[in-house]
PDB file of N, CA and C in Angstrom:
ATOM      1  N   UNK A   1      -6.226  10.742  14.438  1.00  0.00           N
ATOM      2  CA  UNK A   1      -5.735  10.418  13.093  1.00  0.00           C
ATOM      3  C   UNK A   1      -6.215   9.023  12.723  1.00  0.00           C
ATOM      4  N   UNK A   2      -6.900   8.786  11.460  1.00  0.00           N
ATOM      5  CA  UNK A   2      -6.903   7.693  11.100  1.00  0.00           C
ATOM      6  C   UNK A   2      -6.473   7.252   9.739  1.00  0.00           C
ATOM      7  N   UNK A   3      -5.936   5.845   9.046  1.00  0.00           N
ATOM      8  CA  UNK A   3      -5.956   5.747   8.338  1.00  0.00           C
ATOM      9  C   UNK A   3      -6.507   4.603   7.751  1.00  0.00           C
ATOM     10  N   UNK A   4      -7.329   4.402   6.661  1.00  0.00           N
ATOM     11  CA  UNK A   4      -8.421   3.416   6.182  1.00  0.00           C
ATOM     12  C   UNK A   4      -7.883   2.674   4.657  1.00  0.00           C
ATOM     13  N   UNK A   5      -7.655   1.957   5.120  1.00  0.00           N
ATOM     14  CA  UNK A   5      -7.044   1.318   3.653  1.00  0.00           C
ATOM     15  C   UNK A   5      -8.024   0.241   2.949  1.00  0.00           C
ATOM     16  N   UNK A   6      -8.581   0.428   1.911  1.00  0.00           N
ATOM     17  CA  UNK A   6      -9.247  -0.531   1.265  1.00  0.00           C
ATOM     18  C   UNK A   6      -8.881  -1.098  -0.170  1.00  0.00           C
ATOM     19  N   UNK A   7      -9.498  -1.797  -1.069  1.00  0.00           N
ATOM     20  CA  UNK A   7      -9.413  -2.199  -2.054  1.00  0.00           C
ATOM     21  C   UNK A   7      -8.792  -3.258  -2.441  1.00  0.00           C
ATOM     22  N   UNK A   8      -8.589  -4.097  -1.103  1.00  0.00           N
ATOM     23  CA  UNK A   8      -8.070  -5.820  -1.496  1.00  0.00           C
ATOM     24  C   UNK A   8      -9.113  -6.765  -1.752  1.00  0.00           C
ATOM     25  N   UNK A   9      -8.790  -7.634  -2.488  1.00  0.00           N
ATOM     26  CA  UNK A   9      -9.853  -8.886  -2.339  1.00  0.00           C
ATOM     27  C   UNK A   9      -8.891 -10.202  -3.292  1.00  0.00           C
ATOM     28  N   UNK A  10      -9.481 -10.774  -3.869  1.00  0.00           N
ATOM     29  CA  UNK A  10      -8.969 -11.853  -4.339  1.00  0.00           C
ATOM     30  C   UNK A  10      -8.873 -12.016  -5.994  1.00  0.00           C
ATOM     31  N   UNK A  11      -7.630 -12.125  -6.489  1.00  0.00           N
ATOM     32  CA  UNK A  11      -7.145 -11.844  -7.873  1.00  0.00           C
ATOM     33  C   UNK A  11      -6.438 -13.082  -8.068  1.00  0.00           C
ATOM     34  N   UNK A  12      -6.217 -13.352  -9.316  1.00  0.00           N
ATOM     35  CA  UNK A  12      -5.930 -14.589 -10.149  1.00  0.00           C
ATOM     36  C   UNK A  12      -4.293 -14.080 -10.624  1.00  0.00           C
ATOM     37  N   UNK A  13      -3.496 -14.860 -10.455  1.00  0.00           N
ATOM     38  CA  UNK A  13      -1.761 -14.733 -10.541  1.00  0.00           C
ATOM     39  C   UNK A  13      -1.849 -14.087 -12.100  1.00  0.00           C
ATOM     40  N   UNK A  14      -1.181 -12.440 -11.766  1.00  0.00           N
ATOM     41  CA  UNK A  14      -1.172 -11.795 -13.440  1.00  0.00           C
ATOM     42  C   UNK A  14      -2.260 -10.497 -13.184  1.00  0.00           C
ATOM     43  N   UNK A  15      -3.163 -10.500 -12.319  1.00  0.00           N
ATOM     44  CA  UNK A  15      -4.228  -9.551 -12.599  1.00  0.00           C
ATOM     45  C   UNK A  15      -3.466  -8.579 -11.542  1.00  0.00           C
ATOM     46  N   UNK A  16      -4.195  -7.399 -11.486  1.00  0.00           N
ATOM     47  CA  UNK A  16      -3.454  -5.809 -10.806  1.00  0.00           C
ATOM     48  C   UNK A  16      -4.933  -5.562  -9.710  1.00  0.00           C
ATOM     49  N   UNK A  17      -4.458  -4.736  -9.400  1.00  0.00           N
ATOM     50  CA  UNK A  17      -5.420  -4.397  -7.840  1.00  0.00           C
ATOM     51  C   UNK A  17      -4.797  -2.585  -7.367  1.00  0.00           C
ATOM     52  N   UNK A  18      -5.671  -2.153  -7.126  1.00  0.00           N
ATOM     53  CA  UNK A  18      -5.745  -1.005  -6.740  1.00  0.00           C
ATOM     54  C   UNK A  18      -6.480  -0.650  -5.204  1.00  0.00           C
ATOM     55  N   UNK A  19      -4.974  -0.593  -4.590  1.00  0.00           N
ATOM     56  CA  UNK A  19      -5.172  -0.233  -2.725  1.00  0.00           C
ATOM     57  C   UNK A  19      -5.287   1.045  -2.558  1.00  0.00           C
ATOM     58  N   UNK A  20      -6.569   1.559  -1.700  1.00  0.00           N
ATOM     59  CA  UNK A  20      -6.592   3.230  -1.635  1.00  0.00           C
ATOM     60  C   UNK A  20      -5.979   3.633  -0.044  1.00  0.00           C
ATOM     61  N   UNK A  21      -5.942   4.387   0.698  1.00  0.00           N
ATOM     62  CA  UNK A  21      -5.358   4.716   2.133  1.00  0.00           C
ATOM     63  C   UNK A  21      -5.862   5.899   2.008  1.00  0.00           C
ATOM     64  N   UNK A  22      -7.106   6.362   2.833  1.00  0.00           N
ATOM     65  CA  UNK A  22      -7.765   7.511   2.645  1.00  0.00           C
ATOM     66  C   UNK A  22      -7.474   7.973   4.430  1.00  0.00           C
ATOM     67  N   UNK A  23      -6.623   9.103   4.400  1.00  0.00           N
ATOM     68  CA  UNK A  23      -6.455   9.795   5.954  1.00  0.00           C
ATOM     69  C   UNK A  23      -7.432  10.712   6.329  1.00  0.00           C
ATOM     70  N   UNK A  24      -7.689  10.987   7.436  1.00  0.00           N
ATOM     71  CA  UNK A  24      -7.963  11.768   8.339  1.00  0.00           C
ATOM     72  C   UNK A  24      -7.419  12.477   9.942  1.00  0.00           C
ATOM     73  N   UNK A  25      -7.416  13.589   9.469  1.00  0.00           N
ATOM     74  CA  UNK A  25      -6.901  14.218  11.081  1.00  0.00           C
ATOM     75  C   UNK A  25      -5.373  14.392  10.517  1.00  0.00           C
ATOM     76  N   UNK A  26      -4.924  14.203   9.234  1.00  0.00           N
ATOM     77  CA  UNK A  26      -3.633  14.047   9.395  1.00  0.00           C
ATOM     78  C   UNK A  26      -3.498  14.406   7.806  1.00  0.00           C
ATOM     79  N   UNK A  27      -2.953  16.031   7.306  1.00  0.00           N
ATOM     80  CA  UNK A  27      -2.906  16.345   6.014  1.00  0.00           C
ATOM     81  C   UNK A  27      -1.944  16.055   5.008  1.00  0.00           C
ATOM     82  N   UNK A  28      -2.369  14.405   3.993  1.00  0.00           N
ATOM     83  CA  UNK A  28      -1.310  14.311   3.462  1.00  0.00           C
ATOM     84  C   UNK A  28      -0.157  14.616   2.910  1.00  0.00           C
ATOM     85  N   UNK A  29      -0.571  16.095   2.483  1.00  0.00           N
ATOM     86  CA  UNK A  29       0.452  16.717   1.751  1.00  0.00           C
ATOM     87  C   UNK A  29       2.022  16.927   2.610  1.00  0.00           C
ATOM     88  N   UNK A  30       1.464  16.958   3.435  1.00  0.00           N
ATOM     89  CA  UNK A  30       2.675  17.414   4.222  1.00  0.00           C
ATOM     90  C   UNK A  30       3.752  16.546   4.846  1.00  0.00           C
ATOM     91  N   UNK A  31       2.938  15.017   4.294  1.00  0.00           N
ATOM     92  CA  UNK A  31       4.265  14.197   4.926  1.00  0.00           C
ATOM     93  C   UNK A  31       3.936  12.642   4.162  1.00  0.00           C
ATOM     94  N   UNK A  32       5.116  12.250   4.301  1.00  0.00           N
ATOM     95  CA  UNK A  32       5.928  10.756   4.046  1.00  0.00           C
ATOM     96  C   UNK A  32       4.366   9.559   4.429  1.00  0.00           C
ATOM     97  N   UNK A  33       4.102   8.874   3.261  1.00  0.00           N
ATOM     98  CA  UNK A  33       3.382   7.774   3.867  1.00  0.00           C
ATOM     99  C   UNK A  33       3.955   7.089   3.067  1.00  0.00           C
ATOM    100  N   UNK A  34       3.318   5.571   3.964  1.00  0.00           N
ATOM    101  CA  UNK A  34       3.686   4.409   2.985  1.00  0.00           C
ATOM    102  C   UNK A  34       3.256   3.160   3.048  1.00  0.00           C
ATOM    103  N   UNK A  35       3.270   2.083   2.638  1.00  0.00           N
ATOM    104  CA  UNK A  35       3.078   0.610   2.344  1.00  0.00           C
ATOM    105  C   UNK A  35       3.904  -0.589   2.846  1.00  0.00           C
ATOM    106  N   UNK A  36       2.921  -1.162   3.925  1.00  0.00           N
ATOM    107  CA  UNK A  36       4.134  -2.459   4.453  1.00  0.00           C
ATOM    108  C   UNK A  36       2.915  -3.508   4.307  1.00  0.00           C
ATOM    109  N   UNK A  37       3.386  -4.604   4.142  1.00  0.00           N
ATOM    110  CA  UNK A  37       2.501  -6.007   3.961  1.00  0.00           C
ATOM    111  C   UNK A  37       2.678  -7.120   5.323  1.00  0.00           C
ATOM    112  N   UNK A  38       2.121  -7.595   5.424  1.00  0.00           N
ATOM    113  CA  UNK A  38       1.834  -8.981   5.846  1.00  0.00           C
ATOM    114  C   UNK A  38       1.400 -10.309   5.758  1.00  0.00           C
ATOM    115  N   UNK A  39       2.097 -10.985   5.045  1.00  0.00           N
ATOM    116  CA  UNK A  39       2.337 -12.631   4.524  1.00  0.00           C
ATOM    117  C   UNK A  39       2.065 -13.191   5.705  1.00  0.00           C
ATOM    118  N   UNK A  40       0.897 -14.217   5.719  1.00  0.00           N
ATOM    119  CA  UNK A  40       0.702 -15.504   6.515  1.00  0.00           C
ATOM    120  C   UNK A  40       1.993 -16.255   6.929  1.00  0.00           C
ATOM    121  N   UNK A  41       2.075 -16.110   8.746  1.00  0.00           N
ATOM    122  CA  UNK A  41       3.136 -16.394   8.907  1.00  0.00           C
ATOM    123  C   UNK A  41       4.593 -16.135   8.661  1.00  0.00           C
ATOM    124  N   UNK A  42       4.392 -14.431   8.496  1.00  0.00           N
ATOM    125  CA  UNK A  42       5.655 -14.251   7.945  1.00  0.00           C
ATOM    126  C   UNK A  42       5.414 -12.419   8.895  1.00  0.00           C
ATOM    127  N   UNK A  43       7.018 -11.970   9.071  1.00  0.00           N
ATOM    128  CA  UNK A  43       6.894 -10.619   9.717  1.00  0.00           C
ATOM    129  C   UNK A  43       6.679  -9.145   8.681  1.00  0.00           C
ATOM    130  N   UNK A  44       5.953  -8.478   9.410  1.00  0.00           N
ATOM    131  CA  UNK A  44       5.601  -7.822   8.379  1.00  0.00           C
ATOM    132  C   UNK A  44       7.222  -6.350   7.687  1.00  0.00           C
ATOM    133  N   UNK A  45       6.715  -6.416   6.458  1.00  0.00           N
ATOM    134  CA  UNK A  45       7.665  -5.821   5.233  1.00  0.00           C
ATOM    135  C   UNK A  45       7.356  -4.615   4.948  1.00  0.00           C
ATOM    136  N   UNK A  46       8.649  -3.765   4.675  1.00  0.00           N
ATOM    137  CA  UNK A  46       8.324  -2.493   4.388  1.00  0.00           C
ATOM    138  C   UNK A  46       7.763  -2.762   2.493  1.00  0.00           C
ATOM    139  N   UNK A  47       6.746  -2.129   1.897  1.00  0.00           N
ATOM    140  CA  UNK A  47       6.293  -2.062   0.368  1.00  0.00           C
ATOM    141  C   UNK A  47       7.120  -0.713  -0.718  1.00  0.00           C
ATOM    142  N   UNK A  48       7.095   0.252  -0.004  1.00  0.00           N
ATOM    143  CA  UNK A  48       7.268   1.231  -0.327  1.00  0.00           C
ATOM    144  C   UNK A  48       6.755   2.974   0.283  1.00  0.00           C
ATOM    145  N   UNK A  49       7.324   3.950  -0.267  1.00  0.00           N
ATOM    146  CA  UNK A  49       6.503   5.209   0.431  1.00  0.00           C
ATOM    147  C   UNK A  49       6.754   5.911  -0.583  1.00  0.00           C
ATOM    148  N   UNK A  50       6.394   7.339  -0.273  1.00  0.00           N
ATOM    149  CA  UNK A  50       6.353   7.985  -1.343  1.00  0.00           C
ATOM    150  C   UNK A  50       6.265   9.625  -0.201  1.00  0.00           C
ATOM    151  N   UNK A  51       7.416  10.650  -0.852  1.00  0.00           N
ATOM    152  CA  UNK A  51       7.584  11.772   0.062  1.00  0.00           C
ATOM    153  C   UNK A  51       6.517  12.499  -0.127  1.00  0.00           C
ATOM    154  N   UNK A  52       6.759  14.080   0.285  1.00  0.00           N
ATOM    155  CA  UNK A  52       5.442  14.851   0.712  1.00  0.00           C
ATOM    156  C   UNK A  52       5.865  15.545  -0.918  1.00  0.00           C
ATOM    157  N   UNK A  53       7.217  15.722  -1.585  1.00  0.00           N
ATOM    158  CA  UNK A  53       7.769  15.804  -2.843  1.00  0.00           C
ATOM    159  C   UNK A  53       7.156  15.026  -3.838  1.00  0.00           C
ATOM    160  N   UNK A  54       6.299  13.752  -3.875  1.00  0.00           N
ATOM    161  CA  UNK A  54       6.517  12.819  -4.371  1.00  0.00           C
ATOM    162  C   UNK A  54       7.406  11.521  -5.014  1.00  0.00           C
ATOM    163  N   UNK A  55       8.847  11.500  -4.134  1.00  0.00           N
ATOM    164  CA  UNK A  55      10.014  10.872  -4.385  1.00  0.00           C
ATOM    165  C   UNK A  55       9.354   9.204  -4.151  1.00  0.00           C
ATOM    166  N   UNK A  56       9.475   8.519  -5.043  1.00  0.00           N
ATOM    167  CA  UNK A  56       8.927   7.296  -4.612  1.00  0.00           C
ATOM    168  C   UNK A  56      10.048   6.415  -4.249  1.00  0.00           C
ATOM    169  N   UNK A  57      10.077   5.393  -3.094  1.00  0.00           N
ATOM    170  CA  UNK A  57      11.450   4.257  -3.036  1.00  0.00           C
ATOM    171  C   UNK A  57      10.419   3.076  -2.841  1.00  0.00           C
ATOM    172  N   UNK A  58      10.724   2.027  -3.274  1.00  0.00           N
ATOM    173  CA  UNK A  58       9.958   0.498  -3.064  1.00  0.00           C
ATOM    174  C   UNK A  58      10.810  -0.286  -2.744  1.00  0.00           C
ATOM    175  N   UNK A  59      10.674  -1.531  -2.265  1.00  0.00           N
ATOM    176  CA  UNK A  59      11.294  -2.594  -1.865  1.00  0.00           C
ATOM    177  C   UNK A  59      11.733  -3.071  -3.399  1.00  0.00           C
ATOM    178  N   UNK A  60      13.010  -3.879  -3.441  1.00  0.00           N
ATOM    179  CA  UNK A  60      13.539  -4.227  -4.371  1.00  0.00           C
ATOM    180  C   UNK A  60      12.657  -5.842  -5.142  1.00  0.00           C
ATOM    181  N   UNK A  61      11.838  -6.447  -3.990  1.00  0.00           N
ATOM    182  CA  UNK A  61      11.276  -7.492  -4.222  1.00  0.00           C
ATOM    183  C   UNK A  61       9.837  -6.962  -5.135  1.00  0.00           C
ATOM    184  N   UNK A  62       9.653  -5.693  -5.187  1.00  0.00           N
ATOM    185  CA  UNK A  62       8.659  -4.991  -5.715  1.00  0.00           C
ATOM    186  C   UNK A  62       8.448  -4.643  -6.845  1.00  0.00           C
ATOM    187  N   UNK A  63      10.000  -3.866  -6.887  1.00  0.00           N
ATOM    188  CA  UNK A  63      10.390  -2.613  -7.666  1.00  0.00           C
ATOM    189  C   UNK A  63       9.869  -3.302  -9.528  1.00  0.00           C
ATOM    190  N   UNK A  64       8.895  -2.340 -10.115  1.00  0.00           N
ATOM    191  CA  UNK A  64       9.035  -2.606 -11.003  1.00  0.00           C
ATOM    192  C   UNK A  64       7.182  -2.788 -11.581  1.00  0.00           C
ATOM    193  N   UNK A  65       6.791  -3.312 -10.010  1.00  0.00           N
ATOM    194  CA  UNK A  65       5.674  -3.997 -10.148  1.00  0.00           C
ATOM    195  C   UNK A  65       4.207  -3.333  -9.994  1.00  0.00           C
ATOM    196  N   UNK A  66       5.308  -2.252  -8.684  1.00  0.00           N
ATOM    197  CA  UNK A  66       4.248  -1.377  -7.277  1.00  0.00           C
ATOM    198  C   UNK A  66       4.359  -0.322  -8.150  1.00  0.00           C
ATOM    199  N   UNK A  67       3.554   0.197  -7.720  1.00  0.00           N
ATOM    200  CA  UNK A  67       3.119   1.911  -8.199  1.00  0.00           C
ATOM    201  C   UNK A  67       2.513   2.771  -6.792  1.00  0.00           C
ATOM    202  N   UNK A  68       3.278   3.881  -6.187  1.00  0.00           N
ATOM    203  CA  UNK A  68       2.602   4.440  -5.261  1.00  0.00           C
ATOM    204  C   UNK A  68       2.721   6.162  -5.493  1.00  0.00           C
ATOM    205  N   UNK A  69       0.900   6.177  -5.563  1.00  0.00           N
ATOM    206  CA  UNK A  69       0.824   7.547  -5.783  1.00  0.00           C
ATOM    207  C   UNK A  69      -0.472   7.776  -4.679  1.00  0.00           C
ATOM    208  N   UNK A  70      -0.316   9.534  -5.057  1.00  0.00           N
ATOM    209  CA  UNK A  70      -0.927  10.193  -3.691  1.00  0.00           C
ATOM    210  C   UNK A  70      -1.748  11.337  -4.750  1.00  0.00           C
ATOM    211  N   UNK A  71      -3.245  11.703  -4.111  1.00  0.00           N
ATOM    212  CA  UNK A  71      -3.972  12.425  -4.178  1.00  0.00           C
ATOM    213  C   UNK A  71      -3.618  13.127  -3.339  1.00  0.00           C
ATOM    214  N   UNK A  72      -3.399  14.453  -3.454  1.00  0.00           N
ATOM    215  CA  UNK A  72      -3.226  15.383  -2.037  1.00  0.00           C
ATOM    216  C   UNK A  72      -4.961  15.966  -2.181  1.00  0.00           C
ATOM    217  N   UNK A  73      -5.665  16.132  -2.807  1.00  0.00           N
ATOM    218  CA  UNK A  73      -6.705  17.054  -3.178  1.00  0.00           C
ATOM    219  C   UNK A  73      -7.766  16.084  -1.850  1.00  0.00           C
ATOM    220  N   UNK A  74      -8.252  14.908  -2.449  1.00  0.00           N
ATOM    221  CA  UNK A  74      -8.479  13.923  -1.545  1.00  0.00           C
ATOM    222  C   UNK A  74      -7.858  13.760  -0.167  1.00  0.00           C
ATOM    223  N   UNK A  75      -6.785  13.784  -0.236  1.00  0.00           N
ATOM    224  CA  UNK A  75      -6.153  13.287   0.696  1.00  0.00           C
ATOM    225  C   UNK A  75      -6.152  11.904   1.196  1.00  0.00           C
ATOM    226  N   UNK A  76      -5.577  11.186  -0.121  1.00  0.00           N
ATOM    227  CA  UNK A  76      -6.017   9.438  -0.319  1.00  0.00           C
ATOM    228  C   UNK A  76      -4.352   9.092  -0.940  1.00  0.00           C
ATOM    229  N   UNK A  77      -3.927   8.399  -0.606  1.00  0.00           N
ATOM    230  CA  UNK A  77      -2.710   7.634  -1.501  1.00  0.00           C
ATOM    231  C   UNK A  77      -3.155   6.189  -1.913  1.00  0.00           C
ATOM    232  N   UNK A  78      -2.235   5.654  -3.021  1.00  0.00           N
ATOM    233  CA  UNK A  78      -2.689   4.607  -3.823  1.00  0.00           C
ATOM    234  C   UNK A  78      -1.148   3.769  -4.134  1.00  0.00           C
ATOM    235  N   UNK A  79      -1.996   2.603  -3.681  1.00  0.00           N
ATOM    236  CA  UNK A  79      -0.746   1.271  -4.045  1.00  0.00           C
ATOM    237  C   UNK A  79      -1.514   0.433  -5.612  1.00  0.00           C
ATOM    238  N   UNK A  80      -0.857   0.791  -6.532  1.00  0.00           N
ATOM    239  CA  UNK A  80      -1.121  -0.061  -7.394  1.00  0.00           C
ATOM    240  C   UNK A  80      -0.299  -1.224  -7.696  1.00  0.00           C
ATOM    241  N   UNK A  81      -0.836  -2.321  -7.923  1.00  0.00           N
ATOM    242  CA  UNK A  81      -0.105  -3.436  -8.019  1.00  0.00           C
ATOM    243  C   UNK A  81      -0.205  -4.153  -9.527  1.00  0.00           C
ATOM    244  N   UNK A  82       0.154  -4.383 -10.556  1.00  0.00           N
ATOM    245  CA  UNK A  82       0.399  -4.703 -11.453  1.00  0.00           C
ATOM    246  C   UNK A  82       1.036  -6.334 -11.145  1.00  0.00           C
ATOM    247  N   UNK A  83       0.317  -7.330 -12.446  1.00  0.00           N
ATOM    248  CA  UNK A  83       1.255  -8.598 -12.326  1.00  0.00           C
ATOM    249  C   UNK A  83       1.091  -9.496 -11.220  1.00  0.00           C
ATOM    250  N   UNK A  84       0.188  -9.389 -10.287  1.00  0.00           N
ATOM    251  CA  UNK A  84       0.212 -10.342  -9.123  1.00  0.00           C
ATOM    252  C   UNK A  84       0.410 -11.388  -9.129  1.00  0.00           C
ATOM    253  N   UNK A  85       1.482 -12.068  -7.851  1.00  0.00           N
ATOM    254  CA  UNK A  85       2.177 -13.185  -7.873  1.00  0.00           C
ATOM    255  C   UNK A  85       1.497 -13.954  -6.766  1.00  0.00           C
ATOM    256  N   UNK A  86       1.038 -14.869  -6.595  1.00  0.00           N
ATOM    257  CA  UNK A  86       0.978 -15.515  -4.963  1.00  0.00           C
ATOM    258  C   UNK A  86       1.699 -15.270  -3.989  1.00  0.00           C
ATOM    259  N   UNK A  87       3.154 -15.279  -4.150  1.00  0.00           N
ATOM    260  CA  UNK A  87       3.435 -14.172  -2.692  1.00  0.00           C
ATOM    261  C   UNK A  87       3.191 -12.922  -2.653  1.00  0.00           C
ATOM    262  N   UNK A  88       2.458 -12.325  -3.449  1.00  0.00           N
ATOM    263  CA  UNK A  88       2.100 -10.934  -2.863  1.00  0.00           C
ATOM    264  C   UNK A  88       1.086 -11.147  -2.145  1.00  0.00           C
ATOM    265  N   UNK A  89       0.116 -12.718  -1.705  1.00  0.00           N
ATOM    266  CA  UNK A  89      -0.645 -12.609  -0.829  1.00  0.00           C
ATOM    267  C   UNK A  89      -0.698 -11.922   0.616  1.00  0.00           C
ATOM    268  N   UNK A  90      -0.996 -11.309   1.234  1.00  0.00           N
ATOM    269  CA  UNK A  90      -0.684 -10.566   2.244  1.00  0.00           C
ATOM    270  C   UNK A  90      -1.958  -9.397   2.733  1.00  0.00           C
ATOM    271  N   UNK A  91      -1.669  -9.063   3.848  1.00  0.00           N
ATOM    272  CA  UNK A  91      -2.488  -7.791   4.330  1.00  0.00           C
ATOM    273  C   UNK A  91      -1.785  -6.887   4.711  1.00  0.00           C
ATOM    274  N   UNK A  92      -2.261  -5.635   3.526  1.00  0.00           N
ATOM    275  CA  UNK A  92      -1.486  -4.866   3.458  1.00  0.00           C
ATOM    276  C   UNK A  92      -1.973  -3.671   4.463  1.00  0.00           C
ATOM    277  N   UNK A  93      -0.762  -2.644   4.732  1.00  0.00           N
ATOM    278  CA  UNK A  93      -1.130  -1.489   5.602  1.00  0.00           C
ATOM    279  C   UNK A  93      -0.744  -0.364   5.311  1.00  0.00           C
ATOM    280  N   UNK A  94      -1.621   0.898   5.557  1.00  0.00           N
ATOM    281  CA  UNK A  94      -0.744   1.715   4.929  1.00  0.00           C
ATOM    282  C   UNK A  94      -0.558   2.943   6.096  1.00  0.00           C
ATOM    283  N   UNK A  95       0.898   3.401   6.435  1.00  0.00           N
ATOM    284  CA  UNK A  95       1.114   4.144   7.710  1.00  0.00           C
ATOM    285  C   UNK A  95       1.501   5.531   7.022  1.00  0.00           C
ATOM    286  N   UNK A  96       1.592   6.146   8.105  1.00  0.00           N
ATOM    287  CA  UNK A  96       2.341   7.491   8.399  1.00  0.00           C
ATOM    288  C   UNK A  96       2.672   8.401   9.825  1.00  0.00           C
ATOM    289  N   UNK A  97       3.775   8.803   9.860  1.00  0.00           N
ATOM    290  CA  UNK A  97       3.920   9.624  11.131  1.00  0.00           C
ATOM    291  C   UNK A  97       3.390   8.099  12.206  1.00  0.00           C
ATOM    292  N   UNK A  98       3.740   7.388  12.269  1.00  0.00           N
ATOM    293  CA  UNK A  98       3.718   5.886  13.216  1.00  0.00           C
ATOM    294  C   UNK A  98       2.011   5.562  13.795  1.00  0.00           C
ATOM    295  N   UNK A  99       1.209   6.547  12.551  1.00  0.00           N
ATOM    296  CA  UNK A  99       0.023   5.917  12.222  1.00  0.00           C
ATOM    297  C   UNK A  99      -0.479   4.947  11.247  1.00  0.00           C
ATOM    298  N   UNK A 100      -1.471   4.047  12.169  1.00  0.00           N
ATOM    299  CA  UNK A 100      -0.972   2.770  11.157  1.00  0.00           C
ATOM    300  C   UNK A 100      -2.742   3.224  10.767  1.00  0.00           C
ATOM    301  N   UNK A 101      -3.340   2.193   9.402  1.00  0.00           N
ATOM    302  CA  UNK A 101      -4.587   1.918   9.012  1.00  0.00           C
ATOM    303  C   UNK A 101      -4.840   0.422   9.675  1.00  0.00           C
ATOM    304  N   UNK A 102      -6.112  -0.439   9.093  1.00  0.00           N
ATOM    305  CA  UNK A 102      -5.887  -1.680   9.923  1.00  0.00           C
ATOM    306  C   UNK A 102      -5.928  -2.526   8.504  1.00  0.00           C
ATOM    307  N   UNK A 103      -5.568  -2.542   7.699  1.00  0.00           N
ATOM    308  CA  UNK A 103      -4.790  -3.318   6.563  1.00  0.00           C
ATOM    309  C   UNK A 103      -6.013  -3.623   5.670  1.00  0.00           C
ATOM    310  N   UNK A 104      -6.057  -4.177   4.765  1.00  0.00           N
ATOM    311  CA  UNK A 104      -6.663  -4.568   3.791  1.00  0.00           C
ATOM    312  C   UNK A 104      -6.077  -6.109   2.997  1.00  0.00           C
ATOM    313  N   UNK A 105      -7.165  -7.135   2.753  1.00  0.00           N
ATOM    314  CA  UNK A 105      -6.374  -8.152   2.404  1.00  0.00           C
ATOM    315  C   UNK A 105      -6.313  -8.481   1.217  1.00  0.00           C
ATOM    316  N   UNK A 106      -4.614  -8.837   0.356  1.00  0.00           N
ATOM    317  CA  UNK A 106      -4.972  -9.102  -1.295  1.00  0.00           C
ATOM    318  C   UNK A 106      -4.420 -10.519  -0.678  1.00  0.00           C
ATOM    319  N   UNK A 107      -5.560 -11.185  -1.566  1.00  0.00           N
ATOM    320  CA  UNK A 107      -5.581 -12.917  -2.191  1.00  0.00           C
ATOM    321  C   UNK A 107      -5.167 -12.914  -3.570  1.00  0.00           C
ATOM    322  N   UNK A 108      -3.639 -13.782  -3.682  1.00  0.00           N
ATOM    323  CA  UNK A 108      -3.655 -14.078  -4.893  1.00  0.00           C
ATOM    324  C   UNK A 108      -3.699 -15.791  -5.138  1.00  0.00           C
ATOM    325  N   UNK A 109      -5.032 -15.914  -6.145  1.00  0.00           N
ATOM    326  CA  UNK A 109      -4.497 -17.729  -6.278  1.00  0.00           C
ATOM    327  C   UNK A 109      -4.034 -17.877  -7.244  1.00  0.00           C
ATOM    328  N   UNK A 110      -3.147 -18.555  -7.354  1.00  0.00           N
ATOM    329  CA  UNK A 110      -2.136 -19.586  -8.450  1.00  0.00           C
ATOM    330  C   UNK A 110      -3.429 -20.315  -9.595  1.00  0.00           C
TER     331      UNK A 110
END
């Protein structure tokens, strides 16, 4: 199983970014993935997930901001981020079934 998360790089406080998590070996449809981050020096955070239903829950520090949707056809899910703040700096990851990807990094500068 793998999972490949791309589409970070470096955005200006206010601009949006679009994280993809493209699986293999492991058919999205059928189960729970999701989004945890990692802040410099800081432990890493659950982001949000989204069911095999499509039920979405996000972190409350989020809520409002994140957008997480899933291609089942692909078999790709998507963190959209709207509004970026400097603490959303972080490397993000995106898991399932206690498979992890190896993160992707968003830069936000002030």
């Amino acid at each position: 199983v793998q999972l490949q998360a791309s589409g970070g790089g470096l955005v200006q406080t206010g601009g949006s970014l679009r994280l993809s998590c493209a699986l293999s070996g492991l058919t999205l449809k059928y189960h729970v993935i999701g989004w945890f981050r990692q802040a410099p020096g800081k432990e890493r955070e659950g982001v949000g997930c989204i069911s095999h239903v499509n039920v979405t829950y996000y972190a409350e520090s989020v809520e409002g901001r994140f957008t997480i949707s899933r291609d089942n056809a692909r078999n790709t899910m998507y963190l959209r981020i709207n509004s970026l703040k400097p603490e959303d700096t972080a490397v993000y990851y995106c898991t399932s079934r206690n498979y992890w990807g190896q993160g992707t990094l968003v830069t936000v500068s002030s």
